[in-house]
PDB file of N, CA and C in Angstrom:
ATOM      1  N   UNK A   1     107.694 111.019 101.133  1.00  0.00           N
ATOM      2  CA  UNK A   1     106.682 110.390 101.959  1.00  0.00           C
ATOM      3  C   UNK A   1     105.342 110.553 101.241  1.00  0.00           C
ATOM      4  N   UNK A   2     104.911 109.612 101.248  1.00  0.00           N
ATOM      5  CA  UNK A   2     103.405 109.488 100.918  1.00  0.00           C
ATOM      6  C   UNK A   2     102.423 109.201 101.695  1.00  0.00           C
ATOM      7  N   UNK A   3     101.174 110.145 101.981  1.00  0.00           N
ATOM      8  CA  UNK A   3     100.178 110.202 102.442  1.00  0.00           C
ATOM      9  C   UNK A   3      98.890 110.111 101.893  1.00  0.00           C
ATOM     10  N   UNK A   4      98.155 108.607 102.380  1.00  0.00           N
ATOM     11  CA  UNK A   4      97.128 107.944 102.050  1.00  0.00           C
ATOM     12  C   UNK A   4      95.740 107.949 103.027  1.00  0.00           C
ATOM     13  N   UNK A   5      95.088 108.440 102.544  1.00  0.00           N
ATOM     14  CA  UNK A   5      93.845 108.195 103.543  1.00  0.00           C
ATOM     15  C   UNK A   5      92.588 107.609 103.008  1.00  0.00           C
ATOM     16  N   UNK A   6      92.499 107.266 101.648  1.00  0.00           N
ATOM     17  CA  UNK A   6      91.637 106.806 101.428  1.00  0.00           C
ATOM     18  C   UNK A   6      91.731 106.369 100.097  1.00  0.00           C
ATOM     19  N   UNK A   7      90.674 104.811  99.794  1.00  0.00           N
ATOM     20  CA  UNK A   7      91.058 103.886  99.168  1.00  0.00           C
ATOM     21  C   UNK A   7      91.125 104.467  97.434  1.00  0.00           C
ATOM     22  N   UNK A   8      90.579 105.538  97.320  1.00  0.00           N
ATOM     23  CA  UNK A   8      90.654 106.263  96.272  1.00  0.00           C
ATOM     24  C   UNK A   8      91.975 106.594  95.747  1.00  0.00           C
ATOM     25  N   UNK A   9      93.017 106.497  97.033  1.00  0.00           N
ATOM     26  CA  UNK A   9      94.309 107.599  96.816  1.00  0.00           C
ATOM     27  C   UNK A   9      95.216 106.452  96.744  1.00  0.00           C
ATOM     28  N   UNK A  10      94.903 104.814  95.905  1.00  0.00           N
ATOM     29  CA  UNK A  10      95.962 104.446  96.052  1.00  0.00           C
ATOM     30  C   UNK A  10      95.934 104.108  94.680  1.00  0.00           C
ATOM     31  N   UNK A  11      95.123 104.579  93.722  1.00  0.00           N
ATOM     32  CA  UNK A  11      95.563 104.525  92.319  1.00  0.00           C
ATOM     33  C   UNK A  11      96.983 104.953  91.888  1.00  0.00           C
ATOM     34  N   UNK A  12      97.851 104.271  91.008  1.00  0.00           N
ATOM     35  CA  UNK A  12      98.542 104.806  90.323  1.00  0.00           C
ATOM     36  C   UNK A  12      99.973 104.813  91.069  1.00  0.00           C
ATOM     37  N   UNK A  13      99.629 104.281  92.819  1.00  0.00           N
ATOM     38  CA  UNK A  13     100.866 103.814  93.660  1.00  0.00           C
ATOM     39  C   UNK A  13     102.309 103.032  92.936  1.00  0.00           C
ATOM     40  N   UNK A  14     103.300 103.958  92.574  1.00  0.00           N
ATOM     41  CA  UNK A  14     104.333 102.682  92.119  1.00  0.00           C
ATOM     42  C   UNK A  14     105.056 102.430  93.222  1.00  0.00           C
ATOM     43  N   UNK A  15     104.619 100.937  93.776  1.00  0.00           N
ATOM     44  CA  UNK A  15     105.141 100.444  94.662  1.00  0.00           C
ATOM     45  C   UNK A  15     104.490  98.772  94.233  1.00  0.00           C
ATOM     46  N   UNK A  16     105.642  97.791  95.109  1.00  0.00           N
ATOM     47  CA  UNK A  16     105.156  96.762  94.801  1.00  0.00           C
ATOM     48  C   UNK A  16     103.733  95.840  94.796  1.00  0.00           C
ATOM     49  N   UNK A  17     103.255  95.012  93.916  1.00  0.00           N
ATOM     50  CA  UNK A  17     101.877  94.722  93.970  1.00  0.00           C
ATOM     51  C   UNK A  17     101.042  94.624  95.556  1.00  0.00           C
ATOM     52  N   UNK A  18     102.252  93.668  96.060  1.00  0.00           N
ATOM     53  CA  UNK A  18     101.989  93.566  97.750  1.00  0.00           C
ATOM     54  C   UNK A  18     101.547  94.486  98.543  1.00  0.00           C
ATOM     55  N   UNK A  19     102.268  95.554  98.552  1.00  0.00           N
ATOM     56  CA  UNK A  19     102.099  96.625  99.466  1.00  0.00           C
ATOM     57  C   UNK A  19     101.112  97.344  98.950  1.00  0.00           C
ATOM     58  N   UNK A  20     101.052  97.350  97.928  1.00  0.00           N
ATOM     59  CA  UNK A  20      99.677  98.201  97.145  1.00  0.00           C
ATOM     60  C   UNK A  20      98.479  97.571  97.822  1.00  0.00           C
ATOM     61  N   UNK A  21      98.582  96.153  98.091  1.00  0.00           N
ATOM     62  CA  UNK A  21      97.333  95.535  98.293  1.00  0.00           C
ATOM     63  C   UNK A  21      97.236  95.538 100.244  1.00  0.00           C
ATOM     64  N   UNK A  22      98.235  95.980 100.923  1.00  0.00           N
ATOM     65  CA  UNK A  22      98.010  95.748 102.469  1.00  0.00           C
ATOM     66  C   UNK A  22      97.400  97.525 102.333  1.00  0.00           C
ATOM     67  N   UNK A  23      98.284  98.471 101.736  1.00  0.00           N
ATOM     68  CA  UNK A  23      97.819  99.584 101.657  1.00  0.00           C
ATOM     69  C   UNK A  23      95.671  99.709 101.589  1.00  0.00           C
ATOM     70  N   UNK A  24      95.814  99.183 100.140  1.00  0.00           N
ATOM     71  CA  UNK A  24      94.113  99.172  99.919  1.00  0.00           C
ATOM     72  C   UNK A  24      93.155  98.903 100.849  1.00  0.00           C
ATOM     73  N   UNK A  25      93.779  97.433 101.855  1.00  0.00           N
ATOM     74  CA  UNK A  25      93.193  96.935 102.863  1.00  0.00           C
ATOM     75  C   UNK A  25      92.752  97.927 103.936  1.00  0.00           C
ATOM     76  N   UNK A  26      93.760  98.317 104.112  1.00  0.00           N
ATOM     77  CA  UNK A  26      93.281  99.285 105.720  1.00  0.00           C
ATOM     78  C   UNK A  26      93.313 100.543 105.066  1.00  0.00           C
ATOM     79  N   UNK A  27      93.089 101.569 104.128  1.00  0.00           N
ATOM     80  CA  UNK A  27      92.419 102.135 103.560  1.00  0.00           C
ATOM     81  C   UNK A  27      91.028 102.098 103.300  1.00  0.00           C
ATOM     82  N   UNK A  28      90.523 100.952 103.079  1.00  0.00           N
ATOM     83  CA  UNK A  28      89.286 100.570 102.757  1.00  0.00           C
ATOM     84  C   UNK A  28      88.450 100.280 104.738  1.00  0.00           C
ATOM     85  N   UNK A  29      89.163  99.970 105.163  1.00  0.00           N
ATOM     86  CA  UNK A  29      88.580  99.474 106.406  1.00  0.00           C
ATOM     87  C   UNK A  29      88.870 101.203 107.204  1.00  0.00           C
ATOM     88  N   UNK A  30      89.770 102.087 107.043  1.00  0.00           N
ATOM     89  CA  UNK A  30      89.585 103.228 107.402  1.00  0.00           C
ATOM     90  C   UNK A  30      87.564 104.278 106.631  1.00  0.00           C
ATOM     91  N   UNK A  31      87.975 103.698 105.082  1.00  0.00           N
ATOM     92  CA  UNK A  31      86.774 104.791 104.851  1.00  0.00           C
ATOM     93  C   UNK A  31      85.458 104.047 105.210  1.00  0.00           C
ATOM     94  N   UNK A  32      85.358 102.211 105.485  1.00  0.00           N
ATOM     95  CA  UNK A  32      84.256 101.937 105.606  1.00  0.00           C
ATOM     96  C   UNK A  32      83.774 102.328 107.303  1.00  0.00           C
ATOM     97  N   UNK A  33      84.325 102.065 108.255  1.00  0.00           N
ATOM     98  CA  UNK A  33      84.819 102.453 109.870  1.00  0.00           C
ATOM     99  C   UNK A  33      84.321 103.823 109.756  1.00  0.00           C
ATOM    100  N   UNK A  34      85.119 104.891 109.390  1.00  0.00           N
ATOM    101  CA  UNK A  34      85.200 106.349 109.628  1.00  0.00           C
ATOM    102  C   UNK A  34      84.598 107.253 108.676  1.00  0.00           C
ATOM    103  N   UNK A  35      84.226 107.073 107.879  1.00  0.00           N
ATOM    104  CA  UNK A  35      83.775 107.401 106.638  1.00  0.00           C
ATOM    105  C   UNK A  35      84.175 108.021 105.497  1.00  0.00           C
ATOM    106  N   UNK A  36      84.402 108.089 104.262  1.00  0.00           N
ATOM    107  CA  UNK A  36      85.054 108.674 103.380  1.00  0.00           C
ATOM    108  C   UNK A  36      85.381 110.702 103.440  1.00  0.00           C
ATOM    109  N   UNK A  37      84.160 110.868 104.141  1.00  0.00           N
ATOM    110  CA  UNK A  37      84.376 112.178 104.076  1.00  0.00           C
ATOM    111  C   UNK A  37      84.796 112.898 105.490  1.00  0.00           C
ATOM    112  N   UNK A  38      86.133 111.908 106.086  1.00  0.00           N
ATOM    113  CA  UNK A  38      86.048 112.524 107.310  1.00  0.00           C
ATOM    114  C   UNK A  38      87.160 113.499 107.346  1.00  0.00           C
ATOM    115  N   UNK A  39      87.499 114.308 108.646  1.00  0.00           N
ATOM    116  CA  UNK A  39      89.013 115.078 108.601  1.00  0.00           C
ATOM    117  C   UNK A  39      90.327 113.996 109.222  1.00  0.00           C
ATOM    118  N   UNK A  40      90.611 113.713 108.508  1.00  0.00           N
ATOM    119  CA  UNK A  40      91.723 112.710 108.094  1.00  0.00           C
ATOM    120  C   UNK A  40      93.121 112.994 109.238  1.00  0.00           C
ATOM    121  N   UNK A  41      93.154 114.108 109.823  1.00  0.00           N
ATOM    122  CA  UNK A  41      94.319 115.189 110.473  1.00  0.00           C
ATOM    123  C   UNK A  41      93.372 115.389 111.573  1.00  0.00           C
ATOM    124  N   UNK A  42      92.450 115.520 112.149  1.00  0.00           N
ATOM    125  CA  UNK A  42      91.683 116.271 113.138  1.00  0.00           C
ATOM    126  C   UNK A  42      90.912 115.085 113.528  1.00  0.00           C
ATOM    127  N   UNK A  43      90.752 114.277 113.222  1.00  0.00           N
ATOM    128  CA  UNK A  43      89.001 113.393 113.444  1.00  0.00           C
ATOM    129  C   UNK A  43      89.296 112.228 113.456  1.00  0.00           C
ATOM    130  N   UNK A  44      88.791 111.337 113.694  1.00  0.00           N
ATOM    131  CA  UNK A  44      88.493 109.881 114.031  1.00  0.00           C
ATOM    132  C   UNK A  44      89.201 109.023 112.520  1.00  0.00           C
ATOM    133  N   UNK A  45      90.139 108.142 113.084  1.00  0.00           N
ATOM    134  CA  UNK A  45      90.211 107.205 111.947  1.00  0.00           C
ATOM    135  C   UNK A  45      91.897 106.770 111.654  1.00  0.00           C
ATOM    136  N   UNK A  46      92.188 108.447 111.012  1.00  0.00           N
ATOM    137  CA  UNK A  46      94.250 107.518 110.842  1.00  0.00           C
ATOM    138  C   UNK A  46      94.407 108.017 109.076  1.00  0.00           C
ATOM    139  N   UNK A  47      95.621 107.511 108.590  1.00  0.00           N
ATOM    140  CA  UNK A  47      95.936 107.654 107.610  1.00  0.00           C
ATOM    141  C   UNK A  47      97.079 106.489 107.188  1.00  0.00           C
ATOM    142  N   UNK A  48      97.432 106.439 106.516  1.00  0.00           N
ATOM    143  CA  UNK A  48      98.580 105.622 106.179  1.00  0.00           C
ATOM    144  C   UNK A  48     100.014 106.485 105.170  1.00  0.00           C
ATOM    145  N   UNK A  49     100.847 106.054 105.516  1.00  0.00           N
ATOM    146  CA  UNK A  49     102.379 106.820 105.523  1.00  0.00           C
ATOM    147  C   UNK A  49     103.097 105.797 104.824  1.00  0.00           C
ATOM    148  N   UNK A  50     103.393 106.020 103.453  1.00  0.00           N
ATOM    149  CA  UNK A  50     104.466 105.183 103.173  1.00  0.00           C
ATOM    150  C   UNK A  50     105.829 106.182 103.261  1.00  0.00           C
ATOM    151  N   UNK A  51     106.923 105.170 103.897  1.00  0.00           N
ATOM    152  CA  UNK A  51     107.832 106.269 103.963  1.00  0.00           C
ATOM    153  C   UNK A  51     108.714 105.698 102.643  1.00  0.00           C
ATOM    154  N   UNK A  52     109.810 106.022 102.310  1.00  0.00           N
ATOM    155  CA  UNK A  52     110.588 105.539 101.420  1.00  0.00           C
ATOM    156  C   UNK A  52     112.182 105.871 101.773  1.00  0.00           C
ATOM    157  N   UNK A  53     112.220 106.819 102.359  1.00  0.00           N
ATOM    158  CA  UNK A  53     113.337 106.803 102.729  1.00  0.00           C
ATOM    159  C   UNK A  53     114.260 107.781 103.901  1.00  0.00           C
ATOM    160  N   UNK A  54     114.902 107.130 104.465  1.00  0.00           N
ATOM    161  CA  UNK A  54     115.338 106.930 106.344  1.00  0.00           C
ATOM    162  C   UNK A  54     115.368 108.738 106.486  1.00  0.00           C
ATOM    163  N   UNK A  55     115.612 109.828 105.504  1.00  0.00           N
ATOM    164  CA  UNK A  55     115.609 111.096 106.103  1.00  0.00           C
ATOM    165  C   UNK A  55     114.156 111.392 106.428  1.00  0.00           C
ATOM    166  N   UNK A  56     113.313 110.708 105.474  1.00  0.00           N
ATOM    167  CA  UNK A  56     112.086 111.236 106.277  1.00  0.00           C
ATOM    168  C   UNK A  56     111.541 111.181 107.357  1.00  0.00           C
ATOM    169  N   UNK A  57     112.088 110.008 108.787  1.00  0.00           N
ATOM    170  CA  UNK A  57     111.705 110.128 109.909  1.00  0.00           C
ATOM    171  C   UNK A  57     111.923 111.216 110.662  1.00  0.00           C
ATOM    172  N   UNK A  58     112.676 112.125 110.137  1.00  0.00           N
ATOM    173  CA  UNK A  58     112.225 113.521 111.066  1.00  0.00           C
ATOM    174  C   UNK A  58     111.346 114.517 110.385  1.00  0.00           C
ATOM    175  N   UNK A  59     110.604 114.254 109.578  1.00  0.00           N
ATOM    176  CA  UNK A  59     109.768 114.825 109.120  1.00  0.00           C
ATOM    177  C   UNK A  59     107.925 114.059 110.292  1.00  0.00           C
ATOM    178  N   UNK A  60     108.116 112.991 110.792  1.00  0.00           N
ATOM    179  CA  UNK A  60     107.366 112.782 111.044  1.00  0.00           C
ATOM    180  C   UNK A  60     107.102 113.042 112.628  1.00  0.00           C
ATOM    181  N   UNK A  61     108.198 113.708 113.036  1.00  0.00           N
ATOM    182  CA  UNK A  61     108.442 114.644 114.341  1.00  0.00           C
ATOM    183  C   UNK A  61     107.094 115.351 114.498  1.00  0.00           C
ATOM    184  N   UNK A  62     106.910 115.965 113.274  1.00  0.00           N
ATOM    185  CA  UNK A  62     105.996 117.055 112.823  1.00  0.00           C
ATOM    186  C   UNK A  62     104.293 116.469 113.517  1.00  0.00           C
ATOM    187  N   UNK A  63     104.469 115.135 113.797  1.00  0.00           N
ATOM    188  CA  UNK A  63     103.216 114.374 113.762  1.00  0.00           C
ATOM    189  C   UNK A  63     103.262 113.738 115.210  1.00  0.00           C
ATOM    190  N   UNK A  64     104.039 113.883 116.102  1.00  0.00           N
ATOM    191  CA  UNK A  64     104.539 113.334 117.001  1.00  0.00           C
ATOM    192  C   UNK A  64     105.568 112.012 117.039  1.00  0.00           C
ATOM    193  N   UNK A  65     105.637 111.249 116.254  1.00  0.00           N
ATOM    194  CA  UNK A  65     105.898 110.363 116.048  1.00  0.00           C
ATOM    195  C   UNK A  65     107.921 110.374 115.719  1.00  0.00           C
ATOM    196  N   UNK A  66     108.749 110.050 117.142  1.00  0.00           N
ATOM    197  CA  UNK A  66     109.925 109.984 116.930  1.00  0.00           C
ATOM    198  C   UNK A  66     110.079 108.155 116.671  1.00  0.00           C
ATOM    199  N   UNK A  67     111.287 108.119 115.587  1.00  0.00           N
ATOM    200  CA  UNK A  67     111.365 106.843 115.258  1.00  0.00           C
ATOM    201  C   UNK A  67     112.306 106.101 116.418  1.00  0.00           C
ATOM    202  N   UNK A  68     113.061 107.051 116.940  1.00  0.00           N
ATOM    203  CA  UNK A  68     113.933 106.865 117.868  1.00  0.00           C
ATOM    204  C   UNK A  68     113.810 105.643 119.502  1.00  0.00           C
ATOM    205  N   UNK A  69     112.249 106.363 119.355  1.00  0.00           N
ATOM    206  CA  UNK A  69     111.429 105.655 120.902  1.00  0.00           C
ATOM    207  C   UNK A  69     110.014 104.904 120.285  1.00  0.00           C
ATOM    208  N   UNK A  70     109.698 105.215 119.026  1.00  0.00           N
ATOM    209  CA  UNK A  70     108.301 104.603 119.075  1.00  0.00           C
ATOM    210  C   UNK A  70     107.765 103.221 119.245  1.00  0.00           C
ATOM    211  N   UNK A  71     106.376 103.134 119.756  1.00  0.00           N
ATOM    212  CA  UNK A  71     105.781 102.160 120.218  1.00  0.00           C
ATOM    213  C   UNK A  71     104.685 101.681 119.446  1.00  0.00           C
ATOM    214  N   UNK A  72     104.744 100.775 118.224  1.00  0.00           N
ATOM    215  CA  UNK A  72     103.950  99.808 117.263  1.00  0.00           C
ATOM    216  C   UNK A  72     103.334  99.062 118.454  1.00  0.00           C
ATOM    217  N   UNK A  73     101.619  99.118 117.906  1.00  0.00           N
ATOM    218  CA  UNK A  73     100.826  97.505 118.359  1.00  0.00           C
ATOM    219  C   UNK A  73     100.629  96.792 117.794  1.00  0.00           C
ATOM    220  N   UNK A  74     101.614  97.214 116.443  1.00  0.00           N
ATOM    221  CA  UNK A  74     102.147  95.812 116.040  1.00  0.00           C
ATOM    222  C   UNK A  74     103.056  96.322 114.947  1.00  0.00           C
ATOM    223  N   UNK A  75     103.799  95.163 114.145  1.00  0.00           N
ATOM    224  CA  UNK A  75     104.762  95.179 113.256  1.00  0.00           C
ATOM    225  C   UNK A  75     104.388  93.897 112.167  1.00  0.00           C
ATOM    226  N   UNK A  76     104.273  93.999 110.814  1.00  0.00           N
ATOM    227  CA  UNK A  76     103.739  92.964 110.164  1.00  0.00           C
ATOM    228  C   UNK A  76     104.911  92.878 109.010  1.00  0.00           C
ATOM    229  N   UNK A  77     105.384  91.993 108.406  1.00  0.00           N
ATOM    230  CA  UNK A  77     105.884  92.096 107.538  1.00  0.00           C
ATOM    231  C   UNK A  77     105.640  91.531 106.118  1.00  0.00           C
ATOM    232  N   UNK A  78     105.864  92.778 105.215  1.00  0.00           N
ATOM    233  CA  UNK A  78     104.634  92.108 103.757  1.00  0.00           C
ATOM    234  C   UNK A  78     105.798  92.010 102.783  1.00  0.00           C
ATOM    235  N   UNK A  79     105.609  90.515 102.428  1.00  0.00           N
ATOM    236  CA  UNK A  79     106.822  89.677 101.583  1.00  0.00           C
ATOM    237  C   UNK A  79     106.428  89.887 100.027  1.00  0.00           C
ATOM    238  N   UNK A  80     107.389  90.810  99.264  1.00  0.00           N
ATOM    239  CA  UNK A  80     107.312  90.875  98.642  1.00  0.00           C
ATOM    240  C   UNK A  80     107.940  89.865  97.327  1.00  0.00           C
ATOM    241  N   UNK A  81     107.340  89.297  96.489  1.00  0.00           N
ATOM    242  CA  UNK A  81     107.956  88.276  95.387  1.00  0.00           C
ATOM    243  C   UNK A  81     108.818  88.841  94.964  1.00  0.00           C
ATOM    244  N   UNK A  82     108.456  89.899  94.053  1.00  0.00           N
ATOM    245  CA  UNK A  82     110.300  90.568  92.789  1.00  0.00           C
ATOM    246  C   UNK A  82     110.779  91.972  93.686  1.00  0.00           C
ATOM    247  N   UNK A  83     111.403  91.557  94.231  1.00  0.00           N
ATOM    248  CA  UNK A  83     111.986  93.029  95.321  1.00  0.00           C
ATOM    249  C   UNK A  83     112.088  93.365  96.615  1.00  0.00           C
ATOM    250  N   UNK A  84     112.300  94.207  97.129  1.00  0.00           N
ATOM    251  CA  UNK A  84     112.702  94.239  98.616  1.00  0.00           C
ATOM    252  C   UNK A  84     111.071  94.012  99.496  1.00  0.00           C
ATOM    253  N   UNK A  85     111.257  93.429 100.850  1.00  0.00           N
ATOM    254  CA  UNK A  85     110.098  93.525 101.521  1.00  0.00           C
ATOM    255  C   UNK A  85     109.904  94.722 102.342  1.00  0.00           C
ATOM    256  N   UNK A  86     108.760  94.972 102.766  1.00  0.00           N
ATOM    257  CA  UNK A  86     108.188  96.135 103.485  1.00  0.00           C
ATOM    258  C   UNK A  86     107.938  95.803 104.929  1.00  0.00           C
ATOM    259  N   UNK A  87     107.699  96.943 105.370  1.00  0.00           N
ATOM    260  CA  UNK A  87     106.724  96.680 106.933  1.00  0.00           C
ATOM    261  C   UNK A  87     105.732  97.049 107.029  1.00  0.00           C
ATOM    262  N   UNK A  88     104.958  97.074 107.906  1.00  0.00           N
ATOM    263  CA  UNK A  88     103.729  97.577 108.239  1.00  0.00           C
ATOM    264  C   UNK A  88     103.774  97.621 109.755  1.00  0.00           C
ATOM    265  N   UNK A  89     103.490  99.173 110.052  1.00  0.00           N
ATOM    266  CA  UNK A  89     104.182  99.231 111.647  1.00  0.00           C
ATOM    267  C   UNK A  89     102.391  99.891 112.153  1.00  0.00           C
ATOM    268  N   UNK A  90     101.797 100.013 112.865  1.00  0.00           N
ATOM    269  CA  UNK A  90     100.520 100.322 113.236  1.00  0.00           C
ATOM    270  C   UNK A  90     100.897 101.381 114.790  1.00  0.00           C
ATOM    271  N   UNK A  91     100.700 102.361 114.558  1.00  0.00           N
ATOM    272  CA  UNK A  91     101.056 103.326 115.204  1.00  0.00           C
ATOM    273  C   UNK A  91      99.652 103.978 115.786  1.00  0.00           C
ATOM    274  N   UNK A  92      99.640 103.964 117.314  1.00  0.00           N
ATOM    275  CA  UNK A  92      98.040 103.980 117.939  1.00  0.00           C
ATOM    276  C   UNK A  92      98.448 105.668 118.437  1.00  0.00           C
ATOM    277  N   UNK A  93      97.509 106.736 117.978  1.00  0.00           N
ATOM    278  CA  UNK A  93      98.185 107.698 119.009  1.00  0.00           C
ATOM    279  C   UNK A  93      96.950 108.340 119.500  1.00  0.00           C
ATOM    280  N   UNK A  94      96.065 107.982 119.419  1.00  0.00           N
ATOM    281  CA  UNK A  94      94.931 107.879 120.711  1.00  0.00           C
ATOM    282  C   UNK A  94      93.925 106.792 120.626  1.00  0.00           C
ATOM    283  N   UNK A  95      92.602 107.166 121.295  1.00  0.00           N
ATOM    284  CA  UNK A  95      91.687 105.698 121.226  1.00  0.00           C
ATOM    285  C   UNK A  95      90.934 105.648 119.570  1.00  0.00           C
ATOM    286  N   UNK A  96      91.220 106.405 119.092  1.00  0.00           N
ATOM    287  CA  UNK A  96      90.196 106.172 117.681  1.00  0.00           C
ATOM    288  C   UNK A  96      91.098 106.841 116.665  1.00  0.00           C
ATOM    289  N   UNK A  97      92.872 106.924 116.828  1.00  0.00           N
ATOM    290  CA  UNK A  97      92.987 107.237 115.228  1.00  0.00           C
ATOM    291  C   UNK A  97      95.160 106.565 115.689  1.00  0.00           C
ATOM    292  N   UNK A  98      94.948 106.572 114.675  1.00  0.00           N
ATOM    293  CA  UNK A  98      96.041 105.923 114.212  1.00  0.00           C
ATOM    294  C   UNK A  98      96.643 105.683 112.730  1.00  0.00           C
ATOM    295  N   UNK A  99      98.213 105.541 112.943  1.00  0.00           N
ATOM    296  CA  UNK A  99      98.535 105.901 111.189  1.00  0.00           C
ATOM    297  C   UNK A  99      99.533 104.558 111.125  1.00  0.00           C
ATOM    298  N   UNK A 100      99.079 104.140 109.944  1.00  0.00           N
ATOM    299  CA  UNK A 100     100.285 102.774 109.070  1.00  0.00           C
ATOM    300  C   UNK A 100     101.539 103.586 108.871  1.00  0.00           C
ATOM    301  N   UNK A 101     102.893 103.112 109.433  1.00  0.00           N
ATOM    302  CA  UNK A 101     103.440 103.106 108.527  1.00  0.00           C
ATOM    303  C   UNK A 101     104.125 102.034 107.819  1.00  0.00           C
ATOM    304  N   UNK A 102     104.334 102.364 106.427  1.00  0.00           N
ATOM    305  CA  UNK A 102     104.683 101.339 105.526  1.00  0.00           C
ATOM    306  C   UNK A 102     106.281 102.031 104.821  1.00  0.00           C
ATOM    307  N   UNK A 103     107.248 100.758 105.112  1.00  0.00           N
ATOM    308  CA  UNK A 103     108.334 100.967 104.459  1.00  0.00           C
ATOM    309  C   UNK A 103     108.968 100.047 104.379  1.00  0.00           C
ATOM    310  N   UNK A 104     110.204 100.644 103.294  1.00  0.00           N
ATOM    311  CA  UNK A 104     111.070  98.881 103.304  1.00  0.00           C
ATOM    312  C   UNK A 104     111.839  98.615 104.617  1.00  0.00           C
ATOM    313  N   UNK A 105     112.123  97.324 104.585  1.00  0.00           N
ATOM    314  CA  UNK A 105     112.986  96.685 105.673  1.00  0.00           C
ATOM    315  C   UNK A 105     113.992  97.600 105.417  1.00  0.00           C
ATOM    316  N   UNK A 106     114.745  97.439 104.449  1.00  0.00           N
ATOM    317  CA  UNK A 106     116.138  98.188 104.812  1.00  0.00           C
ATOM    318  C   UNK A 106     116.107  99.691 105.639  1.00  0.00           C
ATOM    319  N   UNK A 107     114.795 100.151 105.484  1.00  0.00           N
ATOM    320  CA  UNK A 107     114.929 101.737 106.233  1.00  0.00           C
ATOM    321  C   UNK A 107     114.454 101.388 107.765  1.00  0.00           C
ATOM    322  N   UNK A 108     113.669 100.164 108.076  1.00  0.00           N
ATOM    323  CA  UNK A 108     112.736 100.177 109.326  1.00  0.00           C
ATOM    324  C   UNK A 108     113.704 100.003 110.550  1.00  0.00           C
ATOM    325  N   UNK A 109     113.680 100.788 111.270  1.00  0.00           N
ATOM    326  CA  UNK A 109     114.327 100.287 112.764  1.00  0.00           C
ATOM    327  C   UNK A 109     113.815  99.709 113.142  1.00  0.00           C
ATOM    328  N   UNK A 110     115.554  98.963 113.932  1.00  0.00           N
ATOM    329  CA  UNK A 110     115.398  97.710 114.245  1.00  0.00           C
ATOM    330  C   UNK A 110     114.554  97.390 115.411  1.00  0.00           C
ATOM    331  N   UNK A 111     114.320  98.165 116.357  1.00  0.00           N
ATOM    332  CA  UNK A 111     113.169  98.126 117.641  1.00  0.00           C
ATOM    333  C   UNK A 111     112.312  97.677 116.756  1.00  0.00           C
ATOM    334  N   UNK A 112     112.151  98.386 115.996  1.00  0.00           N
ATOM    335  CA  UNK A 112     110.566  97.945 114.863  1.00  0.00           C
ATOM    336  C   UNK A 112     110.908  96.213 114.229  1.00  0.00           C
ATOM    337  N   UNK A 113     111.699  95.802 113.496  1.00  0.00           N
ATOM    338  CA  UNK A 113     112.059  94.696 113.361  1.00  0.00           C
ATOM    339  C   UNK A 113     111.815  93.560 114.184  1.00  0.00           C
ATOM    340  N   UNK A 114     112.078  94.025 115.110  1.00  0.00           N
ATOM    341  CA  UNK A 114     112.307  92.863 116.649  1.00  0.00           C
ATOM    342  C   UNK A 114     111.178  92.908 116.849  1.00  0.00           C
ATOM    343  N   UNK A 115     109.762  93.426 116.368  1.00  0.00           N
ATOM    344  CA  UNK A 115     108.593  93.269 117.163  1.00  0.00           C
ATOM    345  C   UNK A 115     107.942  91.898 115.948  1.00  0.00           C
ATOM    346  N   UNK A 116     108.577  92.085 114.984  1.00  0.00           N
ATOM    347  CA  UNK A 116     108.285  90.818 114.023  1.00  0.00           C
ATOM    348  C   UNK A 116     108.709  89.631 114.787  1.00  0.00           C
ATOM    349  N   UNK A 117     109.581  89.483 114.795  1.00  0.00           N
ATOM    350  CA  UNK A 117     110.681  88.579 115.910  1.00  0.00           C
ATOM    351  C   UNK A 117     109.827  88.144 116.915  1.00  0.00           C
ATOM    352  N   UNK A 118     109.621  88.373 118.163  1.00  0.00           N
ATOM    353  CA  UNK A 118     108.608  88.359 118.937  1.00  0.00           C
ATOM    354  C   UNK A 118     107.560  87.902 118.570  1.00  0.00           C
ATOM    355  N   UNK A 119     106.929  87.986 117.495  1.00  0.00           N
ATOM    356  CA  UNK A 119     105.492  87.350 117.271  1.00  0.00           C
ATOM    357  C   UNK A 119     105.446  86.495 116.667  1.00  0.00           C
ATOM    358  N   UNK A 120     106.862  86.093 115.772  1.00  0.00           N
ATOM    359  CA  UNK A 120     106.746  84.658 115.132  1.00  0.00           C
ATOM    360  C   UNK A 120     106.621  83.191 115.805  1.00  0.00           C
TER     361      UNK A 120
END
């Protein structure tokens, strides 16, 4: 699992061009919003989570976040040209902070899937 909080920390990401670039996005709109020097874990704002692969959702227990029941305000899906596509799941867990997560389709549950579905 990879943990991103700021637009600094996505140098050197090997992951596809795409996701590198939804990553940067709300990275950048986290440090311009909240500010670069904020507490990232404690304070106003969020982080972003790429996961990579399906054992790590119980690691994110740790954060509250069961994959089992969770509730996205939204689900986006970022189409990747040479390789598998990703998600982008937006996870609200109070009024001012919230965390991306980003992973491939093949790991994302399907509750999570179906919220793509729904909005097309």
């Amino acid at each position: 699992m990879i943990k991103i909080a700021h637009v600094k920390e996505t140098e050197g990401l090997n992951l596809p061009q795409e996701v590198v670039g939804v990553i940067e996005y709300i990275a950048t709109v986290l440090d311009n919003e909240y500010g670069e020097d904020r507490d990232v874990d404690g304070g106003d704002g969020g982080y972003i989570l790429v996961i990579e692969y399906k054992d790590e959702f119980e690691k994110l227990k740790d954060i509250y976040i069961d994959m089992d029941d969770v509730i996205a305000e939204y689900v986006d899906l970022i189409k990747v040209t040479d390789g598998e596509d990703y998600t982008n799941s937006l996870i609200i867990l109070n009024n001012e902070f919230a965390i991306s997560l980003i992973m491939p389709v093949a790991i994302t549950p399907k509750r999570l899937l179906d919220e793509i579905n729904m909005m097309d």
